[in-house]
N, C-alpha and C. Protein backbone atom coordinates (compact mmCIF):
# COMPACT_ATOMS: atom_id res chain seq x y z
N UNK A 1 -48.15 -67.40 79.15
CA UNK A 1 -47.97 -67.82 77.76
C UNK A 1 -46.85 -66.99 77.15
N UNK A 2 -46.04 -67.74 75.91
CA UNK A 2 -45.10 -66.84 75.79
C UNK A 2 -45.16 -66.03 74.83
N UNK A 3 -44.94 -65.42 73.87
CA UNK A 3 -45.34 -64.79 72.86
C UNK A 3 -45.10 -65.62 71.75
N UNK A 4 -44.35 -66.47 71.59
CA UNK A 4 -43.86 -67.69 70.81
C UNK A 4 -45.30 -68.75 70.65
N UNK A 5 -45.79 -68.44 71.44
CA UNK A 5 -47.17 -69.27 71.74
C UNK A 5 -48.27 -69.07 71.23
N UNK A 6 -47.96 -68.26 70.77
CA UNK A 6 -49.80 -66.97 70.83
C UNK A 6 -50.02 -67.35 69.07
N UNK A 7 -51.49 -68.27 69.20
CA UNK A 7 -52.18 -67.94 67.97
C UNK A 7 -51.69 -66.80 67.31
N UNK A 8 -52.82 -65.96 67.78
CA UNK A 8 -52.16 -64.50 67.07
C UNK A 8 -51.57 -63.66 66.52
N UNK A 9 -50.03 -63.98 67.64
CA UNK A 9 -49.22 -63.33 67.50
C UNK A 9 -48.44 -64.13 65.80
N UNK A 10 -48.78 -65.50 66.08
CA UNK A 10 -48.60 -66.58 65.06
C UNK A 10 -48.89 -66.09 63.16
N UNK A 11 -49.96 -65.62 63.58
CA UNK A 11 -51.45 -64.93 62.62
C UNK A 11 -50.77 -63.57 62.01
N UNK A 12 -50.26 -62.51 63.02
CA UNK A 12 -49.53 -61.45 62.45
C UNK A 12 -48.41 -61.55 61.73
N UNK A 13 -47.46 -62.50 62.39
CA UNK A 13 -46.44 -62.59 61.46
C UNK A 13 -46.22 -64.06 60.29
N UNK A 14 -47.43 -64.35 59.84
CA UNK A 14 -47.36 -65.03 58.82
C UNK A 14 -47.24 -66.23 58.90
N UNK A 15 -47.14 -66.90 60.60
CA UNK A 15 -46.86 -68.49 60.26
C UNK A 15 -48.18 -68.88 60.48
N UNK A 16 -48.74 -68.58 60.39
CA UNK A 16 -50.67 -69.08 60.68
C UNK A 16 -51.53 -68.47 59.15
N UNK A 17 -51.48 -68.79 57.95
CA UNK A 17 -52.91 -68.34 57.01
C UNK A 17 -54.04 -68.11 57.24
N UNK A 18 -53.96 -66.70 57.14
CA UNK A 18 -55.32 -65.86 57.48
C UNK A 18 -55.58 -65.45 56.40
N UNK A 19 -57.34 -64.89 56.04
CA UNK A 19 -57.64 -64.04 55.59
C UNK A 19 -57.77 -62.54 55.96
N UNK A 20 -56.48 -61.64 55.67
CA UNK A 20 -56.76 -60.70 56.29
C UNK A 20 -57.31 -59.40 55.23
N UNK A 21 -57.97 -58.46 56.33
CA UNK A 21 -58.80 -57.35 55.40
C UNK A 21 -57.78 -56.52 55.51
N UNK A 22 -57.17 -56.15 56.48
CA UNK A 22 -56.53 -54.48 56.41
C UNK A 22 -54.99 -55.04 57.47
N UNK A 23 -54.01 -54.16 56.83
CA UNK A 23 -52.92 -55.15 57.40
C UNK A 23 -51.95 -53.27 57.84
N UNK A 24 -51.66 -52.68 59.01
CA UNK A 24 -51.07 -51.67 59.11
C UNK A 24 -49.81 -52.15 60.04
N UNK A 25 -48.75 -51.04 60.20
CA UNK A 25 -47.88 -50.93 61.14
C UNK A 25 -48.02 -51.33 62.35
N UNK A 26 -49.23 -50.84 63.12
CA UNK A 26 -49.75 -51.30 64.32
C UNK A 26 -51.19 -52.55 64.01
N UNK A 27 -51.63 -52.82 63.57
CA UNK A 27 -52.65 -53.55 63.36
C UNK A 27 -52.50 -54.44 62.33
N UNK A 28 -53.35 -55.65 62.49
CA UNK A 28 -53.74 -56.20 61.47
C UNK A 28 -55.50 -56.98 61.96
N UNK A 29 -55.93 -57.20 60.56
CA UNK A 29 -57.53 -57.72 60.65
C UNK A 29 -57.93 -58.26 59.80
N UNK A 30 -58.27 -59.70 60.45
CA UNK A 30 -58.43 -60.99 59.64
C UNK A 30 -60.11 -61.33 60.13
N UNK A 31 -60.09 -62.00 58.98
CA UNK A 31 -61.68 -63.02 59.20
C UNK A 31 -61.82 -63.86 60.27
N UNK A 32 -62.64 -64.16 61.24
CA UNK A 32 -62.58 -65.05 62.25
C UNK A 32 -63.19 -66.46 61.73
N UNK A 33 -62.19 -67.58 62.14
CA UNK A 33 -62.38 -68.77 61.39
C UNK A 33 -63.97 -69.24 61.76
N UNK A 34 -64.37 -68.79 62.99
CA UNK A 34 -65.92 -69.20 63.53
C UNK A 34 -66.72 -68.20 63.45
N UNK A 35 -67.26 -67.57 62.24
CA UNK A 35 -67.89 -66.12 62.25
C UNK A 35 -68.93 -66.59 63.20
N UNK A 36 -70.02 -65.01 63.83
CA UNK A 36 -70.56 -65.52 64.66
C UNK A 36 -71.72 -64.17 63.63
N UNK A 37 -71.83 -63.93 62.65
CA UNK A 37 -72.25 -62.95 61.80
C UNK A 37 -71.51 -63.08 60.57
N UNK A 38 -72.71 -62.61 59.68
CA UNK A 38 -72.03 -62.32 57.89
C UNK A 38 -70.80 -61.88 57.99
N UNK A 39 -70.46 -60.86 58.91
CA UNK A 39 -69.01 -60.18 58.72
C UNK A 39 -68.84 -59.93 59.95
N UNK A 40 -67.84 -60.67 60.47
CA UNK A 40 -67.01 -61.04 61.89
C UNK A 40 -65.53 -60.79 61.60
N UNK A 41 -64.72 -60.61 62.23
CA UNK A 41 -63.66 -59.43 62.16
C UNK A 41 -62.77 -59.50 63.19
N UNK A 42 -61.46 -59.77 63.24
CA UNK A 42 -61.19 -59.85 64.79
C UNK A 42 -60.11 -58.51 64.56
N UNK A 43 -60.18 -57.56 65.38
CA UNK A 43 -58.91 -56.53 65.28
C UNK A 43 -57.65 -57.42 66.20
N UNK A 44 -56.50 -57.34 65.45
CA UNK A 44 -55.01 -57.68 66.22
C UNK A 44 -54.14 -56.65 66.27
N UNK A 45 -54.10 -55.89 67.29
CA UNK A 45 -53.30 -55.21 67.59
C UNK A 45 -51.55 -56.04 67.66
N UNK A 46 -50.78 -55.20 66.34
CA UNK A 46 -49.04 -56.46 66.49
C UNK A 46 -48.46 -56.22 67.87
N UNK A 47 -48.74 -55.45 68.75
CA UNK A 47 -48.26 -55.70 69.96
C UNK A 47 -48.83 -56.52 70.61
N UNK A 48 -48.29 -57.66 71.37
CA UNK A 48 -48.55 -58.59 72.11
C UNK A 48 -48.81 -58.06 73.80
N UNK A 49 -50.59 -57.46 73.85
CA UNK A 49 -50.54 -57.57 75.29
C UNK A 49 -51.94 -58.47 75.78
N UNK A 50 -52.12 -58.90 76.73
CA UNK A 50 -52.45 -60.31 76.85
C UNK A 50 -53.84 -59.94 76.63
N UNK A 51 -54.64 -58.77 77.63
CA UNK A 51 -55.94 -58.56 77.77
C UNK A 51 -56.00 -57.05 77.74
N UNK A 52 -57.60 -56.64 78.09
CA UNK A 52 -57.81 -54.92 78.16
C UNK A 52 -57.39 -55.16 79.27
N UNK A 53 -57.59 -55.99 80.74
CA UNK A 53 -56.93 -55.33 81.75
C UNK A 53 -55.16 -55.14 81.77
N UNK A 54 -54.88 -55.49 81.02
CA UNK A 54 -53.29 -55.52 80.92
C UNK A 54 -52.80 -54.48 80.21
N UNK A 55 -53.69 -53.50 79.63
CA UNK A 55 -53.25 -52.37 78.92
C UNK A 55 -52.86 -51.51 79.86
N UNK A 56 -51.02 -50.89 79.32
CA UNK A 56 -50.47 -49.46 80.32
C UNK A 56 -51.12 -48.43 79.89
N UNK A 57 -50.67 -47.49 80.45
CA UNK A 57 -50.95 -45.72 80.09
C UNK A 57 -50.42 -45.59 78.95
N UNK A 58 -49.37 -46.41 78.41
CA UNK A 58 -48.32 -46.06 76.94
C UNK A 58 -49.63 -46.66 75.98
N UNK A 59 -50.76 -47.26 76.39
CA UNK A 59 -51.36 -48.05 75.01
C UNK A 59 -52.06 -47.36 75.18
N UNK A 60 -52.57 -46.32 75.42
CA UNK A 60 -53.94 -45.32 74.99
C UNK A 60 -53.69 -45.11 73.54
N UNK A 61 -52.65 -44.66 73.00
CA UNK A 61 -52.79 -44.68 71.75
C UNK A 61 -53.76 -45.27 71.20
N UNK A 62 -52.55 -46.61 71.17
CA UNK A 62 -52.46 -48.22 70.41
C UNK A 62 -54.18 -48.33 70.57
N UNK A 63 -54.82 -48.36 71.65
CA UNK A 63 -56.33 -48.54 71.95
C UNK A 63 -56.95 -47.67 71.06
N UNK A 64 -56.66 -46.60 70.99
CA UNK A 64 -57.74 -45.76 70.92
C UNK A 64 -57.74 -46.02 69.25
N UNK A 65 -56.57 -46.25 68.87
CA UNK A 65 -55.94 -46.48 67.15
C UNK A 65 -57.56 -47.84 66.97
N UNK A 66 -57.37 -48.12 67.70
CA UNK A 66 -57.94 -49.84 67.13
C UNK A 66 -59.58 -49.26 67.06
N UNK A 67 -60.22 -48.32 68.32
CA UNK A 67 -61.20 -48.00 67.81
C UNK A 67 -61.99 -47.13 66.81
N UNK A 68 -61.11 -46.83 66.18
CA UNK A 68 -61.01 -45.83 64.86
C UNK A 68 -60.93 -46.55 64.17
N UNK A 69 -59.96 -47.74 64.12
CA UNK A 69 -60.50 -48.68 62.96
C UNK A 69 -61.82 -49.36 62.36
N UNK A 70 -62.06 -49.30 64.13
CA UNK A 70 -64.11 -50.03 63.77
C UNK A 70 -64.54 -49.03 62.76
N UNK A 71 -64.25 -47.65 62.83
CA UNK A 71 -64.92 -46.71 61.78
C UNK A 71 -64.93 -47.29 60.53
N UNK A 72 -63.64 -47.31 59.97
CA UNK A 72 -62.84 -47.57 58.69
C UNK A 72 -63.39 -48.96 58.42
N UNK A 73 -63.60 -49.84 58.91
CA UNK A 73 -64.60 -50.69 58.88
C UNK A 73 -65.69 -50.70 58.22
N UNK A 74 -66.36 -50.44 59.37
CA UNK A 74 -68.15 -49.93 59.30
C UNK A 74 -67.89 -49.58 57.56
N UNK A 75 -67.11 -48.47 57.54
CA UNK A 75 -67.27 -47.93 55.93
C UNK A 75 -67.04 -48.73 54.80
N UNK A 76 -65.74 -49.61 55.04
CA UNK A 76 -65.69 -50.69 54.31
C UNK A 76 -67.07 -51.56 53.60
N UNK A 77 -67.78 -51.76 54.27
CA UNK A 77 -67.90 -53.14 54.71
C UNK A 77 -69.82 -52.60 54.78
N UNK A 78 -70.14 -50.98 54.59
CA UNK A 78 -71.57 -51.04 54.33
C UNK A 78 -72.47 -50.88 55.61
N UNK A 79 -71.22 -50.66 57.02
CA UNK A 79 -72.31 -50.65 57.98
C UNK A 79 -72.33 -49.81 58.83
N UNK A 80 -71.84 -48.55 58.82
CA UNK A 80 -71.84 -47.10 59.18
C UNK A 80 -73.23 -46.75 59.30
N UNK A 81 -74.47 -46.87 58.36
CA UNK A 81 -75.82 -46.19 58.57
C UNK A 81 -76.60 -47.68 59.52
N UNK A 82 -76.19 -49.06 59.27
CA UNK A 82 -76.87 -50.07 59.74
C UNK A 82 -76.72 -50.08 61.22
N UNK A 83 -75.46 -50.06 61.55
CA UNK A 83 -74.40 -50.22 62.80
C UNK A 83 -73.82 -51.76 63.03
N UNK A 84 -72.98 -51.88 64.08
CA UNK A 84 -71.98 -53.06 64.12
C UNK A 84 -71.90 -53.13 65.43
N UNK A 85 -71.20 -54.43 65.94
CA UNK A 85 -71.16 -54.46 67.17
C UNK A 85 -69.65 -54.99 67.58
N UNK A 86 -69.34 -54.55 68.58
CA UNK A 86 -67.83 -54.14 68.96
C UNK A 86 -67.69 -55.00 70.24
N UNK A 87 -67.50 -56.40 70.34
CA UNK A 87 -67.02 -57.16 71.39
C UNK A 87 -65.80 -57.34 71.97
N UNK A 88 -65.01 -57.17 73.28
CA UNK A 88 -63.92 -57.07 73.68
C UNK A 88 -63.65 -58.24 74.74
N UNK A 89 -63.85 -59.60 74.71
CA UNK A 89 -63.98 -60.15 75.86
C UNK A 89 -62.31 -60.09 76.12
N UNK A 90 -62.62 -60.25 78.33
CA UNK A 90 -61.20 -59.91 78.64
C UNK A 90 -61.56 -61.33 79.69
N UNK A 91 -60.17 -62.24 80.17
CA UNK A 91 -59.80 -62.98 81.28
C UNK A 91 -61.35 -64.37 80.92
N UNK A 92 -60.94 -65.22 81.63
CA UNK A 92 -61.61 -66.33 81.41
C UNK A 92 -63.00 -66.20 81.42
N UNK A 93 -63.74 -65.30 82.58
CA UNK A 93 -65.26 -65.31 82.75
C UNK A 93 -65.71 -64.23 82.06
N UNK A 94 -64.25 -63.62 80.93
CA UNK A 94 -65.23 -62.84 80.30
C UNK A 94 -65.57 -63.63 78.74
N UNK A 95 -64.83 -64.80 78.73
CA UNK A 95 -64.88 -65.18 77.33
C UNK A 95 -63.84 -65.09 76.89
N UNK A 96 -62.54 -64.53 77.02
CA UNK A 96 -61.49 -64.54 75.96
C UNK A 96 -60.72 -66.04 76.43
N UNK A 97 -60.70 -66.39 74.86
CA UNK A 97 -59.87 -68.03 74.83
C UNK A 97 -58.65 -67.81 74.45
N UNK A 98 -58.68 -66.18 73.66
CA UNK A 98 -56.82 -66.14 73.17
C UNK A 98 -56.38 -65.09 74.06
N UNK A 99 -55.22 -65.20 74.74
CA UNK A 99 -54.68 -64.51 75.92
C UNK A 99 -53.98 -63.53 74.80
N UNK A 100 -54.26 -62.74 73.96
CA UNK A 100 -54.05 -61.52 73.47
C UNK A 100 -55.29 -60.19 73.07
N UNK A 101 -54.73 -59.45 73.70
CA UNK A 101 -56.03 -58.38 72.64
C UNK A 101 -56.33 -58.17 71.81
N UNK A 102 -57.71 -58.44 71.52
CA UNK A 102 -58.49 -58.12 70.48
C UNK A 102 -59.69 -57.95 70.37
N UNK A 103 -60.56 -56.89 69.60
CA UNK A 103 -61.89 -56.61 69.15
C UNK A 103 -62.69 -57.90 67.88
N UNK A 104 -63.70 -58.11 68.38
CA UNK A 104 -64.35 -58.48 67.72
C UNK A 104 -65.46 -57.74 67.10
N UNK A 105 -65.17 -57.67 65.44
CA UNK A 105 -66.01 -56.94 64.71
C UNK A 105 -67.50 -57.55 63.96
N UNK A 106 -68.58 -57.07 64.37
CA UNK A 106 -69.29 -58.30 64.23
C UNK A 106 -70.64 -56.89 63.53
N UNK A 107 -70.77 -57.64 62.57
CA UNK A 107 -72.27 -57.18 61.44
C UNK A 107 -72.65 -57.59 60.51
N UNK A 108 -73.94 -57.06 59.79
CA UNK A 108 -74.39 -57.73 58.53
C UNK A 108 -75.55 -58.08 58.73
N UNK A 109 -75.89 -58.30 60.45
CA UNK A 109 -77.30 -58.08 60.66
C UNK A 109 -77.84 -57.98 62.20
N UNK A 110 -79.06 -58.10 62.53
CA UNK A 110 -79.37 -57.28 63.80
C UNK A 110 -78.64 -58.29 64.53
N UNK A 111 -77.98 -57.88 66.06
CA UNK A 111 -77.39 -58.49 66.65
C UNK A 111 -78.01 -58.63 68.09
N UNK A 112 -78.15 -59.46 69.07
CA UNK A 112 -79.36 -59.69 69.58
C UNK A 112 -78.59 -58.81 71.13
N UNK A 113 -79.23 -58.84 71.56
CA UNK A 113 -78.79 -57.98 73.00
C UNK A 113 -78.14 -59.04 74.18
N UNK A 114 -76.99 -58.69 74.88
CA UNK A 114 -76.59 -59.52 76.11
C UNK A 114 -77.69 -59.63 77.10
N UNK A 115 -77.69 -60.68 77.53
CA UNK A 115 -78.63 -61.18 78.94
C UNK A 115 -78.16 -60.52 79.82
């Protein structure tokens, strides 16, 4: 896929209307059009890399940036003492439909456990 292609990438730079919550240098974080919870969340990292298995040694940062955001979140948003749940699907059998990385931020209420 090319980067010209990418939802997402579409979503970060403005030709796609999102609702977004928090918009940084490296990140941005919009509402997911199919919440799957009261408050569903997708983190977009503005670098375009396809999946977690596709992350180099140079994106430890960039990664580690995005899970610090779940914090800043949680606080936002009321669910630091409740807790939240932090989904990452990667490659087809894991679930990811958009060939870019991203967290799914998902709370607001109990969230049921994987099979």
């Amino acid at each position: 896929m090319k980067i010209n292609d990418c939802i997402f990438c579409k979503i970060i730079n403005n030709e796609i209307p999102s609702e977004a919550v928090l918009n940084t240098d490296d990140f941005m974080v919009v509402k997911d059009i199919a919440p799957k919870a009261p408050i569903h969340l997708l983190i977009l990292p503005k670098k375009h890399i396809l999946s977690l298995a596709e992350i180099e040694e140079g994106d430890q940062l960039l990664t580690g940036k995005m899970l610090y955001i779940t914090k800043k979140l949680a606080s936002k948003f009321g669910l630091t003492e409740r807790g939240f749940k932090i989904v990452i699907n990667t490659g087809p059998d894991g679930g990811q439909l958009v060939p870019h990385l991203h967290f799914h931020f998902l709370g607001g209420k109990k969230m049921a456990e994987l099979a």
